[in-house]
C-alpha atoms as a PDB file:
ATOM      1  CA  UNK A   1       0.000   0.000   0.000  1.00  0.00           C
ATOM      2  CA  UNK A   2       1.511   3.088  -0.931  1.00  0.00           C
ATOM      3  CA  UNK A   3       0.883   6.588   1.471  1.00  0.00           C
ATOM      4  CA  UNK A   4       0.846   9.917   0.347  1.00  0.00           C
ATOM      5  CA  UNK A   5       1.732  12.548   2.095  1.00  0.00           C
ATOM      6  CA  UNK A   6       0.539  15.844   2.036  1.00  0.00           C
ATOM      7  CA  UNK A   7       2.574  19.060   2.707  1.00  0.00           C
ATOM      8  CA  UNK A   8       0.973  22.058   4.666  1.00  0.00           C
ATOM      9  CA  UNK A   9       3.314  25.104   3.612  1.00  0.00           C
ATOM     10  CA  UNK A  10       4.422  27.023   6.794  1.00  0.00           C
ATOM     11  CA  UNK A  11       3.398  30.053   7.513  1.00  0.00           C
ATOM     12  CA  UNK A  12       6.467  32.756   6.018  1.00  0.00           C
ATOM     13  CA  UNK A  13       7.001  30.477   3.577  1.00  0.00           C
ATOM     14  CA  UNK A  14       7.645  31.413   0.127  1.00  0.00           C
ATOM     15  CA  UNK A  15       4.633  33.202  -1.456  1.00  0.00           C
ATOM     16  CA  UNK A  16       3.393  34.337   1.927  1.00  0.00           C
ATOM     17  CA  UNK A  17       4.144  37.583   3.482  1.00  0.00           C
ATOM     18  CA  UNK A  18       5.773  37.298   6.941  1.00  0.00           C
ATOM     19  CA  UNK A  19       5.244  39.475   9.844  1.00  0.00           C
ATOM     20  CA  UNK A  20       7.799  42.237   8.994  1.00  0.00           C
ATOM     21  CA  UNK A  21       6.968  42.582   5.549  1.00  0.00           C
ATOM     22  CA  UNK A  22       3.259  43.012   6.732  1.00  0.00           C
ATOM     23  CA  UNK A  23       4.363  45.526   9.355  1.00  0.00           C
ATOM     24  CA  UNK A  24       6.663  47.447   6.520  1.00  0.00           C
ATOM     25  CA  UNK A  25       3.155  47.573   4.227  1.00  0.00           C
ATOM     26  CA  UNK A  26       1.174  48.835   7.182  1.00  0.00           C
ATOM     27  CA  UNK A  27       3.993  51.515   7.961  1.00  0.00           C
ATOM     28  CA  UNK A  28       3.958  52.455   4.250  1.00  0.00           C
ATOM     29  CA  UNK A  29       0.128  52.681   4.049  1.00  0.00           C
ATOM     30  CA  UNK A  30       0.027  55.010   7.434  1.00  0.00           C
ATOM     31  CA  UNK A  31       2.698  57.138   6.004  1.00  0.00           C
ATOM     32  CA  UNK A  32       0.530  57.107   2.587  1.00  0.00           C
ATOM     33  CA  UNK A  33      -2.369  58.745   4.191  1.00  0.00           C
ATOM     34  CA  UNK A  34      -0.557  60.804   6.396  1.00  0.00           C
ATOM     35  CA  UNK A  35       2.079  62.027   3.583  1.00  0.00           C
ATOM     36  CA  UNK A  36      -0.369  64.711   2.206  1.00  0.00           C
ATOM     37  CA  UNK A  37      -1.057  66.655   5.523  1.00  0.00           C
ATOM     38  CA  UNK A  38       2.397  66.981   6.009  1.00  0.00           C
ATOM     39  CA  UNK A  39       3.298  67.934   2.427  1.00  0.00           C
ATOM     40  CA  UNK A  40       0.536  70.863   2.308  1.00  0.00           C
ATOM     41  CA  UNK A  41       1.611  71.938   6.306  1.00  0.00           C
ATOM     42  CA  UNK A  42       5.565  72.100   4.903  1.00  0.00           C
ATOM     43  CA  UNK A  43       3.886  74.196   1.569  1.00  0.00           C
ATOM     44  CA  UNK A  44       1.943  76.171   3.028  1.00  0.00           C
ATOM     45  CA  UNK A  45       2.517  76.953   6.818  1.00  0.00           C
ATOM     46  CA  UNK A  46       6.327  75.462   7.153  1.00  0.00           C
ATOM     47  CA  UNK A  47       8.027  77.477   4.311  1.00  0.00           C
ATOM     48  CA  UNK A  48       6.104  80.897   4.864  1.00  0.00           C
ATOM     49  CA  UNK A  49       6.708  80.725   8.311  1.00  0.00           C
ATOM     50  CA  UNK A  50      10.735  80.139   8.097  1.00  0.00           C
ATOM     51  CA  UNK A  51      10.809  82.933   4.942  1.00  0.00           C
ATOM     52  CA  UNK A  52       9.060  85.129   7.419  1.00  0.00           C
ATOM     53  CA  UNK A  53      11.499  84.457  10.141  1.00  0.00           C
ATOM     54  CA  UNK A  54      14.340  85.151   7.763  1.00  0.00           C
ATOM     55  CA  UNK A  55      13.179  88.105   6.781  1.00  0.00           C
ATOM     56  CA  UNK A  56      13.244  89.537   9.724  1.00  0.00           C
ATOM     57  CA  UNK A  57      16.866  89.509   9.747  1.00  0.00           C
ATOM     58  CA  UNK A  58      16.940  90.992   5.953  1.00  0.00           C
ATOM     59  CA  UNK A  59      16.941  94.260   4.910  1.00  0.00           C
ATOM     60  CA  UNK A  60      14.081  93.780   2.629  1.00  0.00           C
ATOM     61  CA  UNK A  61      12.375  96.741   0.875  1.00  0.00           C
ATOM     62  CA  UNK A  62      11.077  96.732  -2.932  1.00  0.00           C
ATOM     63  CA  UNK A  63      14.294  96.740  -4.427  1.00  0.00           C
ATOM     64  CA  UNK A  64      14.307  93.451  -3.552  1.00  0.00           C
ATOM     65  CA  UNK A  65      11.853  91.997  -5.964  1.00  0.00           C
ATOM     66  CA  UNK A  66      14.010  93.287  -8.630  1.00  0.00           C
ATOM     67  CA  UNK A  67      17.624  92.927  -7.866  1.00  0.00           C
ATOM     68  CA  UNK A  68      17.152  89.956  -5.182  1.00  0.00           C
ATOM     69  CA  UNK A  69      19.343  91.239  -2.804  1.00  0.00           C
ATOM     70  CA  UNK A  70      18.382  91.380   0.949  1.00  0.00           C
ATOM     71  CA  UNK A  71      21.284  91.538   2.855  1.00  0.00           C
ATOM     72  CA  UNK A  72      21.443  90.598   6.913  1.00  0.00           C
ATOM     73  CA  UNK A  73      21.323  93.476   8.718  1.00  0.00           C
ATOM     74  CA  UNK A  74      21.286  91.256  11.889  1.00  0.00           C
ATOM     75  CA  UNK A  75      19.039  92.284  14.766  1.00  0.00           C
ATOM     76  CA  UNK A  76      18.652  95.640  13.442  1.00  0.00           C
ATOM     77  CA  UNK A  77      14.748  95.502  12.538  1.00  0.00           C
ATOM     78  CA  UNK A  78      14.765  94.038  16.028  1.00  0.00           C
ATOM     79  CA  UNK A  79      16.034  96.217  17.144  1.00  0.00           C
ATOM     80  CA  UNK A  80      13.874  99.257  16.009  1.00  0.00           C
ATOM     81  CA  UNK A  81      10.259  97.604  16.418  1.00  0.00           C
ATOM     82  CA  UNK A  82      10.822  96.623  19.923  1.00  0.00           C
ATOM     83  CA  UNK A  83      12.109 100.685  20.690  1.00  0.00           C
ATOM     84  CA  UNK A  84       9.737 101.760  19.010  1.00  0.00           C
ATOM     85  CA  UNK A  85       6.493 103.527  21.409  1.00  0.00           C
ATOM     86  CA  UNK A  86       3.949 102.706  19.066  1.00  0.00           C
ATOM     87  CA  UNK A  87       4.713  98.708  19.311  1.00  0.00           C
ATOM     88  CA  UNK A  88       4.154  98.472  22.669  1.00  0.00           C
ATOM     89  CA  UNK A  89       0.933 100.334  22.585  1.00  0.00           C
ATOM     90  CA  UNK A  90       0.007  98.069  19.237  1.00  0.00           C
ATOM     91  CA  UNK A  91       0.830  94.510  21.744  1.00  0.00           C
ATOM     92  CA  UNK A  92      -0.889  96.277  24.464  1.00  0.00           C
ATOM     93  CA  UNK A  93      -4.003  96.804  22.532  1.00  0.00           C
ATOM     94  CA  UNK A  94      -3.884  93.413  21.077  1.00  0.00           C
ATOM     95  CA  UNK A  95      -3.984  92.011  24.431  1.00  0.00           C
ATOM     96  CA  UNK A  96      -6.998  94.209  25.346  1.00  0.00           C
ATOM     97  CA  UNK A  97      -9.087  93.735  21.883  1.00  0.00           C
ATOM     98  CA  UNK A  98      -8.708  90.387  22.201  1.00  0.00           C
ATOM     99  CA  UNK A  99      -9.639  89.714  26.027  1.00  0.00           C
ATOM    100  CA  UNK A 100     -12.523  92.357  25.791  1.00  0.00           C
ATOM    101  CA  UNK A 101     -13.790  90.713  22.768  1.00  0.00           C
ATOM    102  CA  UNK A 102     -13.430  86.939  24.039  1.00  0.00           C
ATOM    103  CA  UNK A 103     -15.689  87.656  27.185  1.00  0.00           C
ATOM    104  CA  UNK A 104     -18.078  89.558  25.640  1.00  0.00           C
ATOM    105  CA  UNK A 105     -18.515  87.258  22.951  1.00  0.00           C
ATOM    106  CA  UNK A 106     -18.521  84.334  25.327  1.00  0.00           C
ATOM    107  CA  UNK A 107     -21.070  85.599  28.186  1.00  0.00           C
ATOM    108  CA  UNK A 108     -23.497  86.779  25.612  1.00  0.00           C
ATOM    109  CA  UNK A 109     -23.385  83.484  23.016  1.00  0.00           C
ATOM    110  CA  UNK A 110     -23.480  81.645  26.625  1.00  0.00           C
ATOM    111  CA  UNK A 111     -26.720  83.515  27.784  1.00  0.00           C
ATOM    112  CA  UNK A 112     -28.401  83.380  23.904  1.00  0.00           C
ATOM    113  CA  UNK A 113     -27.484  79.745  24.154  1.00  0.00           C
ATOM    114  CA  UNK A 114     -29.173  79.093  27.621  1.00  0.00           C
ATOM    115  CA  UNK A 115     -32.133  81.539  26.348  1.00  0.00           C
ATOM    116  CA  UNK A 116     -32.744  79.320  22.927  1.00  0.00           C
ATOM    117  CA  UNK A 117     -32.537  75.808  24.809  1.00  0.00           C
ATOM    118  CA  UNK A 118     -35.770  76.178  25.838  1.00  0.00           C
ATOM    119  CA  UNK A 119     -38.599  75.472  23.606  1.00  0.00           C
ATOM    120  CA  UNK A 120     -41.126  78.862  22.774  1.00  0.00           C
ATOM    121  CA  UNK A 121     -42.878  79.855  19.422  1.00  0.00           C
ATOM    122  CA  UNK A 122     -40.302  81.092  16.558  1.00  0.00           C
ATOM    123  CA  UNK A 123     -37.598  79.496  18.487  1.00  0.00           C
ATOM    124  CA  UNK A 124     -35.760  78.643  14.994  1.00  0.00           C
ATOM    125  CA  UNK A 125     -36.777  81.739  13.321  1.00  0.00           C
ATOM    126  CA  UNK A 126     -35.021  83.651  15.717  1.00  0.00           C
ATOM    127  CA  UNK A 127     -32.029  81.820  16.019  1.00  0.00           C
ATOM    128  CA  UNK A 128     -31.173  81.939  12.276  1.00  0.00           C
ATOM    129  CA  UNK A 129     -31.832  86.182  12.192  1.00  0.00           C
ATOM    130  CA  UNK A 130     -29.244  85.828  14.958  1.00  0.00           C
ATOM    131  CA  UNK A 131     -26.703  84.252  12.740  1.00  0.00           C
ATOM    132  CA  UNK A 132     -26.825  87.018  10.121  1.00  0.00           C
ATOM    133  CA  UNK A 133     -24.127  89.205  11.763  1.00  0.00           C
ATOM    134  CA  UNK A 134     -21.638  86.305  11.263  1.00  0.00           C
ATOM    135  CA  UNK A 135     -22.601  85.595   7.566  1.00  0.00           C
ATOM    136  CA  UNK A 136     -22.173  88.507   6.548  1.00  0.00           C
ATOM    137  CA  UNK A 137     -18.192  89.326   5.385  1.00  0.00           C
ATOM    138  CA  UNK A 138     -16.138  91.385   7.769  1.00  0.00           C
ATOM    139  CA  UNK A 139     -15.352  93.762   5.915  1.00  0.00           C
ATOM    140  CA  UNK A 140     -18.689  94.686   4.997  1.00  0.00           C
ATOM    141  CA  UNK A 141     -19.764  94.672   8.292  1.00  0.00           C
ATOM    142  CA  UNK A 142     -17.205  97.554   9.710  1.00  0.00           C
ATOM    143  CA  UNK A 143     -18.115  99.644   6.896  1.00  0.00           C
ATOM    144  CA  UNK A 144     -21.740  99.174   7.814  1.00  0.00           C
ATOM    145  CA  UNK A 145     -20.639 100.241  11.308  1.00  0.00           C
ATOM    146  CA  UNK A 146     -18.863 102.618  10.600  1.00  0.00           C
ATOM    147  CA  UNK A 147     -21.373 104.376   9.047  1.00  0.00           C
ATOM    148  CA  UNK A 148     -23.755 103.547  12.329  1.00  0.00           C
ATOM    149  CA  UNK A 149     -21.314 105.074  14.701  1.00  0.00           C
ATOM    150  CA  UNK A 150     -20.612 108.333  12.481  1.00  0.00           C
ATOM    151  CA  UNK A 151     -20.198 111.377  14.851  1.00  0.00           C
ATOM    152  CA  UNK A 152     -22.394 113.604  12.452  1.00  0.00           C
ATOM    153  CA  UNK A 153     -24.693 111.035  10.498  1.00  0.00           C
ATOM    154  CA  UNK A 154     -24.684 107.956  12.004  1.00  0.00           C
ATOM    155  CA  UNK A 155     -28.158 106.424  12.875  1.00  0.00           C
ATOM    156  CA  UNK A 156     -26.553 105.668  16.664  1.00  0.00           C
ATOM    157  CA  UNK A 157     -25.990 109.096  17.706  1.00  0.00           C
ATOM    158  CA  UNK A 158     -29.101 110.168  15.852  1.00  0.00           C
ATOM    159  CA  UNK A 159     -31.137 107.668  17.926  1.00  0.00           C
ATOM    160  CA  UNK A 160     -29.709 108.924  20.838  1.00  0.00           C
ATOM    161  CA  UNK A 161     -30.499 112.373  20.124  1.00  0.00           C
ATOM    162  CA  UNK A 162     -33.624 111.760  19.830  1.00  0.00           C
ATOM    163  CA  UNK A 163     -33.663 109.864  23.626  1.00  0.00           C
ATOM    164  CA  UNK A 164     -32.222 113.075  24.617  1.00  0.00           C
ATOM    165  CA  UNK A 165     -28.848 111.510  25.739  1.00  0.00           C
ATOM    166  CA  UNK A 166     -27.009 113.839  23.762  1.00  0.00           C
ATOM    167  CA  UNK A 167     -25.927 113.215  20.058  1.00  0.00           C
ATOM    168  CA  UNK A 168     -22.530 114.152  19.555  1.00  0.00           C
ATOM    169  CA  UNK A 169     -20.505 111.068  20.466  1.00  0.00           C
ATOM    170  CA  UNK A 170     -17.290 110.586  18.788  1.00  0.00           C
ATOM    171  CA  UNK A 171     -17.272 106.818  18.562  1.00  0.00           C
ATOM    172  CA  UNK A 172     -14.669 106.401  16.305  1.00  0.00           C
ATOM    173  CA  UNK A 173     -12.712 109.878  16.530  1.00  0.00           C
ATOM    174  CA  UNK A 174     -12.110 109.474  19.822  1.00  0.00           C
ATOM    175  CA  UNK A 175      -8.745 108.082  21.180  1.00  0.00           C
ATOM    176  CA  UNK A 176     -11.007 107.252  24.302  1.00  0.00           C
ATOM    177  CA  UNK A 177     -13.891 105.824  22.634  1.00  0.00           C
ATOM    178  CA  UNK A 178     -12.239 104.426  19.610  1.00  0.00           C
ATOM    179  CA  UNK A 179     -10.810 100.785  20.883  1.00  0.00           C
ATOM    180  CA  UNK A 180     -14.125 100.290  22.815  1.00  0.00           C
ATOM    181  CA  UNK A 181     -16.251 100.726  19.901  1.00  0.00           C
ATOM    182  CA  UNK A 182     -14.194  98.205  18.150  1.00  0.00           C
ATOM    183  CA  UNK A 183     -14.614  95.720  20.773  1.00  0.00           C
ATOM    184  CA  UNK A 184     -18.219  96.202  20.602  1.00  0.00           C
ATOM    185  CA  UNK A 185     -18.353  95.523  17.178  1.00  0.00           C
ATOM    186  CA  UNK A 186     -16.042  92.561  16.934  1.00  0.00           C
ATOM    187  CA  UNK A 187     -18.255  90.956  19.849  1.00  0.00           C
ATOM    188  CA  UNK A 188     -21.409  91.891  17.692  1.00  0.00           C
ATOM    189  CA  UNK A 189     -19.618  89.580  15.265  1.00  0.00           C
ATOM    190  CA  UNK A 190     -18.617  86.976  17.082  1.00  0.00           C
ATOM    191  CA  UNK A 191     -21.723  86.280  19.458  1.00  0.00           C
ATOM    192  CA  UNK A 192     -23.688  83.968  16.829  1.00  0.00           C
ATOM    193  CA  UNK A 193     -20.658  81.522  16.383  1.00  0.00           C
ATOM    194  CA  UNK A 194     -20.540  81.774  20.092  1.00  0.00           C
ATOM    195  CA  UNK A 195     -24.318  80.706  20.750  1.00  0.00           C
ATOM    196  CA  UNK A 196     -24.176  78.026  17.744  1.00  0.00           C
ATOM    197  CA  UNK A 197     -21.429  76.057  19.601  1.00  0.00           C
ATOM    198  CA  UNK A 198     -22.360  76.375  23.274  1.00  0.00           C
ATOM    199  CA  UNK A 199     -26.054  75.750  21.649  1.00  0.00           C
ATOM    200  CA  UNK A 200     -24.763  72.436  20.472  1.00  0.00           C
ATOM    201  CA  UNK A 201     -22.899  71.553  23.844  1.00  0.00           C
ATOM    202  CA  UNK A 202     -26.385  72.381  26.170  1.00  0.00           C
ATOM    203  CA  UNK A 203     -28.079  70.051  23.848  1.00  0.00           C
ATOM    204  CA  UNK A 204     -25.787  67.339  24.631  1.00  0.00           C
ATOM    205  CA  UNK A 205     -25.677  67.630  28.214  1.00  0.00           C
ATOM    206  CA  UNK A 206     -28.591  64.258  29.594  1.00  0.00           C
ATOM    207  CA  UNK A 207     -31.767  66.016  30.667  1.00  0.00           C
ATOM    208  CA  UNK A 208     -31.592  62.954  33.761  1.00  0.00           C
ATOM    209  CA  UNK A 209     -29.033  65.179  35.083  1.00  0.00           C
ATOM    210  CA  UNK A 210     -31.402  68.479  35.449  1.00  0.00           C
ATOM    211  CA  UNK A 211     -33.934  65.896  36.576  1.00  0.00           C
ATOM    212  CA  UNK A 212     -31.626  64.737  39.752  1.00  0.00           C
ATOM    213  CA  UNK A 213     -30.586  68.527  40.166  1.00  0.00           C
ATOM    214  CA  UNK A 214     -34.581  69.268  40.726  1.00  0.00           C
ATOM    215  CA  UNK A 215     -35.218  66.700  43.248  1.00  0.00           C
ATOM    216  CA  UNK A 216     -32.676  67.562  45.173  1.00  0.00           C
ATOM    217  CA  UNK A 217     -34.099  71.152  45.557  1.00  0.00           C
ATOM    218  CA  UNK A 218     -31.116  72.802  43.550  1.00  0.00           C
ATOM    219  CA  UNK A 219     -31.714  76.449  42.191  1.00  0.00           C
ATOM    220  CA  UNK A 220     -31.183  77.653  39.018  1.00  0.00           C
ATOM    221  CA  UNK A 221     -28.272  79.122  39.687  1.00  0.00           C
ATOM    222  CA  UNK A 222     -27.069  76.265  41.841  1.00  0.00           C
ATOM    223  CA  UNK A 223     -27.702  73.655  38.762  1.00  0.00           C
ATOM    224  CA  UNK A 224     -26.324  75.772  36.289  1.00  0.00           C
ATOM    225  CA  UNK A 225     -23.059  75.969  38.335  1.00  0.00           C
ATOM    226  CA  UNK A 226     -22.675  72.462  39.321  1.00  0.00           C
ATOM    227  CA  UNK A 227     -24.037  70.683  36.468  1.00  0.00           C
ATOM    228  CA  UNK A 228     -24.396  72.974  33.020  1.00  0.00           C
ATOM    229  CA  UNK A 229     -21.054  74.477  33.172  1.00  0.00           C
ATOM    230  CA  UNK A 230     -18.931  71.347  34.289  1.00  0.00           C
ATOM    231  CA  UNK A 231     -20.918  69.903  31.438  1.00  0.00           C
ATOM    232  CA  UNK A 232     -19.978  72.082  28.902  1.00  0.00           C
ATOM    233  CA  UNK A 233     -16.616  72.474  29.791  1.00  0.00           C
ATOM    234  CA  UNK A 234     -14.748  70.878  26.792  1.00  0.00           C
ATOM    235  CA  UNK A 235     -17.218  73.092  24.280  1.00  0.00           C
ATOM    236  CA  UNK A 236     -16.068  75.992  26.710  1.00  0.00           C
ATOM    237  CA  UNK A 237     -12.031  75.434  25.886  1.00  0.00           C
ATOM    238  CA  UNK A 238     -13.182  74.735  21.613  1.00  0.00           C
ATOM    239  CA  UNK A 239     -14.848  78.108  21.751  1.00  0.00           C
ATOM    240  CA  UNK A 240     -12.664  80.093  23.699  1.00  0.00           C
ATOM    241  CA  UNK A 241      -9.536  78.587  21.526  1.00  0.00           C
ATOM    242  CA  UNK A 242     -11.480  79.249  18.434  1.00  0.00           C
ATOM    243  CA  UNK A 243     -12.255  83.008  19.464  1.00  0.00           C
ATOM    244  CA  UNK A 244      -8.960  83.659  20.219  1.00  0.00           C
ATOM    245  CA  UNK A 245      -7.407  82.335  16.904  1.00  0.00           C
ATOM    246  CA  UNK A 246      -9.666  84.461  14.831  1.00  0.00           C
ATOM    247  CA  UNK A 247      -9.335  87.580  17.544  1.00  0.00           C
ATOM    248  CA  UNK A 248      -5.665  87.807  17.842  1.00  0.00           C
ATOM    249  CA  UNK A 249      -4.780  88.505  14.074  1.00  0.00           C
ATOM    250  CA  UNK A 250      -8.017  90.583  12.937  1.00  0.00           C
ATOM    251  CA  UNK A 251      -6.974  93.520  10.166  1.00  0.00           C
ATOM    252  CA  UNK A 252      -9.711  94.183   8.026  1.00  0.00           C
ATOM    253  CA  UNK A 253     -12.421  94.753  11.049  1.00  0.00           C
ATOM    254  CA  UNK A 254     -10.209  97.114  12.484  1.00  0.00           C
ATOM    255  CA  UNK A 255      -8.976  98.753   8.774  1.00  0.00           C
ATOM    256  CA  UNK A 256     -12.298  99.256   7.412  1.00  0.00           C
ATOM    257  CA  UNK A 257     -14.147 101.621  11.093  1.00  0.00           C
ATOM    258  CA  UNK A 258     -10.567 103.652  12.013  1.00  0.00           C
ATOM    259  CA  UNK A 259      -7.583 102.224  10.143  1.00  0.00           C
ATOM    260  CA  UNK A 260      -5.631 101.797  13.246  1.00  0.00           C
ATOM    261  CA  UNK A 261      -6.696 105.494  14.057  1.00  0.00           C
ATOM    262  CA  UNK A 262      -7.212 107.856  15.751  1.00  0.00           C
ATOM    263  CA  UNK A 263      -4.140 108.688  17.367  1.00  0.00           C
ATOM    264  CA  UNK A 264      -3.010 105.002  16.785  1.00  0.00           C
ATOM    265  CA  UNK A 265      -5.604 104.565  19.359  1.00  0.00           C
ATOM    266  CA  UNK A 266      -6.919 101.264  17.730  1.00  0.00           C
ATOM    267  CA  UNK A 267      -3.718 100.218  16.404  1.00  0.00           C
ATOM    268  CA  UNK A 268      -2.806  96.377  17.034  1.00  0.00           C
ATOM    269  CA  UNK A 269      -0.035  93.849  16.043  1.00  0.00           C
ATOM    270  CA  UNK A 270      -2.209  92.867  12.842  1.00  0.00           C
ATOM    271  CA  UNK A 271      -2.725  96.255  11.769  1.00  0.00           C
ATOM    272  CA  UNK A 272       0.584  97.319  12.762  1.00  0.00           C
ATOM    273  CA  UNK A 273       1.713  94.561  10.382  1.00  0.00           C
ATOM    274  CA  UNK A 274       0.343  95.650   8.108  1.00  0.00           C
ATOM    275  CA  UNK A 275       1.133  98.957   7.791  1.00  0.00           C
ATOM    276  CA  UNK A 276       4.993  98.245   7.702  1.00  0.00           C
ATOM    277  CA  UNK A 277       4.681  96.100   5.350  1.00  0.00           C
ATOM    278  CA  UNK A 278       2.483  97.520   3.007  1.00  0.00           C
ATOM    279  CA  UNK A 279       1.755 101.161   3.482  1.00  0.00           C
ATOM    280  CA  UNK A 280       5.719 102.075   4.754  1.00  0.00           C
ATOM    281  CA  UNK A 281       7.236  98.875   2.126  1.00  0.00           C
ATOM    282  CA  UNK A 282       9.428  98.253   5.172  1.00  0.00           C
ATOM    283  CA  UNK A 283       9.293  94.580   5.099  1.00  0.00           C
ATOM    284  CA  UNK A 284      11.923  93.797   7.659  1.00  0.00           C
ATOM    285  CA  UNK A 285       9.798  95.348  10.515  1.00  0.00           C
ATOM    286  CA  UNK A 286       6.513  93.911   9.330  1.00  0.00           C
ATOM    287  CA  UNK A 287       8.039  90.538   9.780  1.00  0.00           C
ATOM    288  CA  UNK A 288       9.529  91.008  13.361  1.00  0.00           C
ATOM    289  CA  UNK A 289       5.793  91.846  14.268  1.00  0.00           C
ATOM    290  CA  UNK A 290       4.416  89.682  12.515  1.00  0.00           C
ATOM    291  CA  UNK A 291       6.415  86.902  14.328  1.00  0.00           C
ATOM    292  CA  UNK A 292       5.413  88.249  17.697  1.00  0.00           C
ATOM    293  CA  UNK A 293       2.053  87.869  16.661  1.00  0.00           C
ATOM    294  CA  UNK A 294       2.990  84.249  15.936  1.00  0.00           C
ATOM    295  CA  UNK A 295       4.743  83.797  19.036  1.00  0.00           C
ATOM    296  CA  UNK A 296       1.927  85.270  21.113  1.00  0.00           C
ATOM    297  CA  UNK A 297      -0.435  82.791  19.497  1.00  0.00           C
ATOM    298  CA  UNK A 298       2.246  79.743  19.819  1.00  0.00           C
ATOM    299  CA  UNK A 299       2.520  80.320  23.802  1.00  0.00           C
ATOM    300  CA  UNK A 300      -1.361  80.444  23.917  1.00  0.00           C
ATOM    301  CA  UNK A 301      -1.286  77.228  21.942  1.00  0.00           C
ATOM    302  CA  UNK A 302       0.700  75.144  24.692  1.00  0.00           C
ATOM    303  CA  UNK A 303      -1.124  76.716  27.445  1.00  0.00           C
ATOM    304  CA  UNK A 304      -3.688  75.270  25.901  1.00  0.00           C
ATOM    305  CA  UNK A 305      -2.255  72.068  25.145  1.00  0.00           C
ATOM    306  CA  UNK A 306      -0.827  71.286  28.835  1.00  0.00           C
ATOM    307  CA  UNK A 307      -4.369  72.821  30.248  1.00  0.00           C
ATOM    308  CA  UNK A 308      -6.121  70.009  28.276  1.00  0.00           C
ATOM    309  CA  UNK A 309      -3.228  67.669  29.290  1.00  0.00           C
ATOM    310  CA  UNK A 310      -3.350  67.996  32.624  1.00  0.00           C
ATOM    311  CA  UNK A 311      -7.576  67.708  32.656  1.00  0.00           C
ATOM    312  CA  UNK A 312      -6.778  64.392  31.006  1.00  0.00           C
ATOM    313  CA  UNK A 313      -4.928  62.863  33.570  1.00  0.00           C
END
């Protein structure tokens, strides 16, 4: 009797992938998916950020887009920003546009947010007129403004004339009055994005919870303390992240009601940017502000980071 024998080929044999080849072919297909992302961050974020940086060091005007020369002049446009008055008022008016705006925007989307989660009639209707202010572009919106806060025509001071509260006020001429009429506007702006998020979190916060909070006698106040707010905590850091991206480098808001004016009064590290670059074609010292305004937003960043880091643990 003759027996045959059959041959099971082991596993890594030849014509079957073994464990490291299938671990280099996951690696290459992670990389694959990943490999865009970092090509378009290196294109677009890396390299303008590292020409910026250079520049900064370069005596760049508007020769040099036709000869190509910018030679190191060292810490020279260092040098003269940071002396310079009007850069110090500019980072100290950042600082205040930007924390002025963030709570005003924040407590009034937070109480529009709390005020729509309840069910009444035109509940929907009224929450999509809100979001007008936001749609609308920025730029369009200061000029509307400005127009509204006008010392001689504007509909504000008219209105208020009319009240009898005196009709003269120089919202936007004032060096007093200027910055604060900014921040007004800005939160104007920013208050619909504000109650669309928080919105969003309330509605995700279990109504059980309220429930519990009422049977134990809790008050309003009292449950939206200890249960709404711890609730919404991780919407609270989004929004408040989010707001101060888009705060901390506006320009056109701020070019199209003063133009950094009056007096500089309203003048902040975007605008100041700005005008260096563009308006004095001194592109050495609109880079050296231009990375402060980078670095402000790059500490904020790992605040943020090590403040979400350390919730985690």
């Amino acid at each position: 009797m003759t027996t045959s024998t059959v041959t099971v080929p082991a596993r890594g044999a030849a014509g079957a992938p073994g464990p490291g080849r299938l671990r280099l072919r996951r690696r290459l297909a992670q990389w694959g998916f990943v490999a865009p992302a970092v090509v378009f961050m290196l294109l677009f974020f890396g390299y303008p950020l590292v020409r910026n940086v250079v520049m900064s060091f370069q005596h760049y005007t508007p020769e040099t887009f036709f000869t190509g020369r910018a030679p190191f002049n060292g810490v020279d446009n260092w040098s003269h920003v940071l002396r310079d008055a009007l850069f110090g008022r500019a980072l100290w008016h950042t600082l205040v546009f930007t924390a002025g705006s963030l709570l005003g925007q924040f407590c009034a989307g937070l109480a529009l947010a709390v005020f729509f989660s309840r069910r009444f009639p035109l509940n929907g209707v009224l929450r999509s007129l809100i979001l007008l202010p936001w749609l609308v572009p920025m730029v369009v919106s200061g000029i509307v403004w400005r127009r509204i806060l006008d010392q001689d025509t504007g509909v504000l001071n008219s209105f208020l004339d009319t009240l009898g509260l005196g009709g003269h006020t120089p919202w936007l001429t004032s060096p007093h009055l200027a910055l604060l009429s900014v921040i007004l506007v800005n939160i104007w702006i920013g208050v619909p994005f504000n109650m669309v998020i928080l919105y969003g979190g309330l509605q995700e916060i279990p109504a059980e919870l309220y429930e519990a909070a009422s049977l134990d006698g809790a008050s309003a106040w009292r449950t939206f303390r200890s249960v709404t707010l711890p609730m919404l905590r991780p919407v609270i850091t989004v929004v408040l992240v989010l707001g101060f991206m888009s705060t901390v480098k506006i320009l056109d808001l701020i070019l199209a009601l003063t133009d950094g004016g009056p007096a500089d009064a309203t003048q902040t590290l975007g605008t100041l940017t700005y005008q260096n670059s563009f308006v004095q074609l001194d592109f050495g010292a609109g880079a050296v502000v231009g990375n402060v305004l980078i670095l402000v937003s790059a500490v904020f960043a790992v605040i943020y980071l090590r403040a979400g880091r350390s919730e985690g643990k």
